[in-house]
C-alpha atoms as a PDB file:
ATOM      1  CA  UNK A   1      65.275 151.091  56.247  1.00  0.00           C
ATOM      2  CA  UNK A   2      67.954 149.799  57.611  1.00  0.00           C
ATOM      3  CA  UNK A   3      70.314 148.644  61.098  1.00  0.00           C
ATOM      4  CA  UNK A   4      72.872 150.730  62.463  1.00  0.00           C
ATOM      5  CA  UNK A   5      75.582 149.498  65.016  1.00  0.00           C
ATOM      6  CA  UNK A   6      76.797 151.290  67.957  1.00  0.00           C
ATOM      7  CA  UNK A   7      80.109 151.623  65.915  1.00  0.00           C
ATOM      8  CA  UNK A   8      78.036 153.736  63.291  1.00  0.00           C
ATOM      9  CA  UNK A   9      76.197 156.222  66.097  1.00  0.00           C
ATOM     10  CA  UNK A  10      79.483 156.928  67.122  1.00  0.00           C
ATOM     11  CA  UNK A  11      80.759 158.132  64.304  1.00  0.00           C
ATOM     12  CA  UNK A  12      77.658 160.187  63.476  1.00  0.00           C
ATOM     13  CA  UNK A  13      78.108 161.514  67.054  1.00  0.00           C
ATOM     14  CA  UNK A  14      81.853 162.513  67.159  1.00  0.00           C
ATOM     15  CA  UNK A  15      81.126 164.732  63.970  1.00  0.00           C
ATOM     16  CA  UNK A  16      79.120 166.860  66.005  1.00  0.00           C
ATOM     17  CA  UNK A  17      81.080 170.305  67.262  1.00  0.00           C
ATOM     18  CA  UNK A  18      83.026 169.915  70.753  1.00  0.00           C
ATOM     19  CA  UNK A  19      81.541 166.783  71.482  1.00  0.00           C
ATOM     20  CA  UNK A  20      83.633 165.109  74.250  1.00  0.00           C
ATOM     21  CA  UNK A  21      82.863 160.829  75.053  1.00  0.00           C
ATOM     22  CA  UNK A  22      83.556 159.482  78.212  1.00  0.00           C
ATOM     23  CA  UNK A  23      82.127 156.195  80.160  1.00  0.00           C
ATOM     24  CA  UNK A  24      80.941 157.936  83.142  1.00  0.00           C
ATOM     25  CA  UNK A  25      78.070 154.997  83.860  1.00  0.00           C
ATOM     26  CA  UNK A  26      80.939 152.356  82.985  1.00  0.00           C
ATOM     27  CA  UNK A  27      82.748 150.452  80.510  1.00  0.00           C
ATOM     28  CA  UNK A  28      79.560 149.655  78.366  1.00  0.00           C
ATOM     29  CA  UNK A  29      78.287 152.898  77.788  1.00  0.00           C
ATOM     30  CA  UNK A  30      79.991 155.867  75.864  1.00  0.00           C
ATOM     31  CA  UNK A  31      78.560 159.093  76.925  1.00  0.00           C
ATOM     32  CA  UNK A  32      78.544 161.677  74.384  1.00  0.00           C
ATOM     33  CA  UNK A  33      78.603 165.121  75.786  1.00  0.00           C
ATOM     34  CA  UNK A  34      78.598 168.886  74.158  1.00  0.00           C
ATOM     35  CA  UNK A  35      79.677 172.038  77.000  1.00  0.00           C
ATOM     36  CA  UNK A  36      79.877 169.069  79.233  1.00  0.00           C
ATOM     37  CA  UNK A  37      76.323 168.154  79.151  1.00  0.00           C
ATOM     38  CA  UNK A  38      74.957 164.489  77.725  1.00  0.00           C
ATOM     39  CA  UNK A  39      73.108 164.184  74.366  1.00  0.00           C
ATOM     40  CA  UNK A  40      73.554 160.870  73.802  1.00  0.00           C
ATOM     41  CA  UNK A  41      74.068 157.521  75.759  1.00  0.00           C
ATOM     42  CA  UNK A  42      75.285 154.653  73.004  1.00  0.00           C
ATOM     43  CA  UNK A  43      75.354 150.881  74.873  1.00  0.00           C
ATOM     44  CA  UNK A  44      79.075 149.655  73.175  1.00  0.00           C
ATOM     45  CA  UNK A  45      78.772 146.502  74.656  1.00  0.00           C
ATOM     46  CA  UNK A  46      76.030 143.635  74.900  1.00  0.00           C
ATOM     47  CA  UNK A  47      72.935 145.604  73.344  1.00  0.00           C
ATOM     48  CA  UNK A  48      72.443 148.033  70.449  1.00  0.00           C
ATOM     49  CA  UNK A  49      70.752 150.855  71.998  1.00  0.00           C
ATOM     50  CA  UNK A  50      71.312 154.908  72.082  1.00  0.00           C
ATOM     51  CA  UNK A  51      69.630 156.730  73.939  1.00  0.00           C
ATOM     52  CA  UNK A  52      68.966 160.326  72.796  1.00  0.00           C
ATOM     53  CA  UNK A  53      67.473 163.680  73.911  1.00  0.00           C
ATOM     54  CA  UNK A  54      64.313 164.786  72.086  1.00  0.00           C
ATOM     55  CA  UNK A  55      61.584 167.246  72.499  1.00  0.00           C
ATOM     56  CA  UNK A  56      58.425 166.280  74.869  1.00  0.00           C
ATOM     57  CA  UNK A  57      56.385 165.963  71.786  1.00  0.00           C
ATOM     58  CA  UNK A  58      58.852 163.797  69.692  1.00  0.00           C
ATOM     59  CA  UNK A  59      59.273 161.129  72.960  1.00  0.00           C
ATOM     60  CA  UNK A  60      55.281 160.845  72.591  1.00  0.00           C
ATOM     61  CA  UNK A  61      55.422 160.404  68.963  1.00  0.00           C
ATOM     62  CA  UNK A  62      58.081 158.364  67.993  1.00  0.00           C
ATOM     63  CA  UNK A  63      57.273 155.919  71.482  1.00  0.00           C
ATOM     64  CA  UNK A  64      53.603 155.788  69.513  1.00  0.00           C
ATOM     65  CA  UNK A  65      54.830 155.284  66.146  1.00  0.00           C
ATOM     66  CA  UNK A  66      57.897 152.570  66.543  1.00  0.00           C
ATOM     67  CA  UNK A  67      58.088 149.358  68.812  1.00  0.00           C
ATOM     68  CA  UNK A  68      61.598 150.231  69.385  1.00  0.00           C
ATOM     69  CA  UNK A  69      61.548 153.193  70.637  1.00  0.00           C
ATOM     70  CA  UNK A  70      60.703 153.589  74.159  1.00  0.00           C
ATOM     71  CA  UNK A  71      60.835 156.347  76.469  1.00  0.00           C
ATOM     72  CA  UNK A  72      64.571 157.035  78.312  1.00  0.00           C
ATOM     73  CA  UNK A  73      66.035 154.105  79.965  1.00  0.00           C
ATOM     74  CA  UNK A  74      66.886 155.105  83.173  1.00  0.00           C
ATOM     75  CA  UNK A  75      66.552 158.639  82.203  1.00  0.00           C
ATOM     76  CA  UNK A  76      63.385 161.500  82.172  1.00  0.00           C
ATOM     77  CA  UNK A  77      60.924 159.560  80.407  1.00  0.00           C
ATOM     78  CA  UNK A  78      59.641 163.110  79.037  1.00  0.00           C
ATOM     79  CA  UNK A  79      62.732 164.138  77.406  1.00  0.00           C
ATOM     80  CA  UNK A  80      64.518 160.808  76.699  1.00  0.00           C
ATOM     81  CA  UNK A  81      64.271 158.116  74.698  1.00  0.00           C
ATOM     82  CA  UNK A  82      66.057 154.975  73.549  1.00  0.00           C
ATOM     83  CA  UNK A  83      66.305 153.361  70.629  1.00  0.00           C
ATOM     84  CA  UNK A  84      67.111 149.623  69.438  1.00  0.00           C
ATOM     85  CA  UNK A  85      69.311 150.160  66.734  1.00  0.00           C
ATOM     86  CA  UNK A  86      68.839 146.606  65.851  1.00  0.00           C
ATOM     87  CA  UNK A  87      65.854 147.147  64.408  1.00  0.00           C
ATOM     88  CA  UNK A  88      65.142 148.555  60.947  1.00  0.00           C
ATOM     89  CA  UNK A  89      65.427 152.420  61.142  1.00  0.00           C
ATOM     90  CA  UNK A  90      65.177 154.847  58.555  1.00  0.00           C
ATOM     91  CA  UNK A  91      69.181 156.230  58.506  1.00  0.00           C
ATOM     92  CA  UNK A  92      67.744 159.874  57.875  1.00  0.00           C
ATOM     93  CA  UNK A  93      65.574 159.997  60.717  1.00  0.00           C
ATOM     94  CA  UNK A  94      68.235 158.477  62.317  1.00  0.00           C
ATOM     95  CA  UNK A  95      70.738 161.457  62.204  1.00  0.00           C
ATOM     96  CA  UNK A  96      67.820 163.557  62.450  1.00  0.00           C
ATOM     97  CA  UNK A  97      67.299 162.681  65.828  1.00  0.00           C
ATOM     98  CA  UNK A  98      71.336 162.574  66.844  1.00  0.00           C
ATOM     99  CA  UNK A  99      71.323 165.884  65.349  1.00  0.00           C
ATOM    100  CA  UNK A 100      67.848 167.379  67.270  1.00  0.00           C
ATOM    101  CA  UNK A 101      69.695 165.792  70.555  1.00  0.00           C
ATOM    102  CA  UNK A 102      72.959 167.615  70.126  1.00  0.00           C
ATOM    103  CA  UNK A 103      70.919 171.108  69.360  1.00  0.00           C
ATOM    104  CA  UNK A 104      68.756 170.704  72.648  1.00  0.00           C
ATOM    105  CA  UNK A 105      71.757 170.497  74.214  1.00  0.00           C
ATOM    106  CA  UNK A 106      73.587 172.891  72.507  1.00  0.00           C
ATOM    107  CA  UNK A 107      71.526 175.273  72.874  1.00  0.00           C
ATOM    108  CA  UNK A 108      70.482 175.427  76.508  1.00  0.00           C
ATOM    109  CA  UNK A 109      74.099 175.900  77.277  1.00  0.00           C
ATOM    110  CA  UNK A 110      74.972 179.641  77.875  1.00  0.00           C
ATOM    111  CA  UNK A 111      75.629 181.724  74.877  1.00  0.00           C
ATOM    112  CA  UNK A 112      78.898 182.735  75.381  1.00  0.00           C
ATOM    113  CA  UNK A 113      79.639 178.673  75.527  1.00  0.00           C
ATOM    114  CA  UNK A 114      77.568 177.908  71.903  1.00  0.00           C
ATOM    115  CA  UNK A 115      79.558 180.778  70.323  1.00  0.00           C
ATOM    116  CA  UNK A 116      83.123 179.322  71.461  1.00  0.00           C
ATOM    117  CA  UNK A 117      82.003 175.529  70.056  1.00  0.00           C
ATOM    118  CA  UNK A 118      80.714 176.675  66.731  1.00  0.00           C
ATOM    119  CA  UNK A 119      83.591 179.034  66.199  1.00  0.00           C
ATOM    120  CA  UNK A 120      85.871 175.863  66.453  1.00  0.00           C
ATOM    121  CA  UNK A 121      83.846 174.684  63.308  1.00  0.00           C
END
């Protein structure tokens, strides 16, 4: 187990295909985007958290299984969740989850879009 930093999500994040970042919801928050659709809100400033798009099943687990996880902070509690990254967190599951976000995403975008961002691979 062990802590990550916003600094670390980040990088994880930006290795992802066509991901864009902007600060649409202000200075504090990075938004990480794919076909111009969020998969991952990192807090830069004043809090380690991400928060990170996951299947309905995986918000219900990992909520159950880890006091730092809770369900999407200001987002759809059934789809969303947030994580302390100050807390101990296995690094694998970790990048497991940044990854299963970027897929969701990813992949509801239309296929003509998903073909033109893994082509630039």
């Amino acid at each position: 187990m062990t802590t990550h930093t916003s600094k670390s999500v980040t990088a994880l994040c930006l290795g992802f295909p066509g991901t864009t970042v902007d600060n649409t919801f202000g200075d504090d928050v990075n938004v990480h985007r794919v076909g111009n659709k969020m998969f991952a809100l990192i807090n830069i400033r004043g809090g380690e958290i991400v928060t990170l798009k996951a299947t309905t099943e995986e918000v219900v687990a990992l909520v159950s299984e880890h006091d730092f996880v809770t369900p999407g902070y200001y987002m759809n509690k059934k789809h969303w969740i947030t994580i302390n990254l100050s807390e101990a967190f296995d690094a694998i599951e970790l990048e497991e989850l940044l990854t299963g976000s970027y897929r969701l995403v990813l992949e509801s975008l239309p296929k003509r879009l998903q073909h033109e961002i893994q082509a630039d691979t």
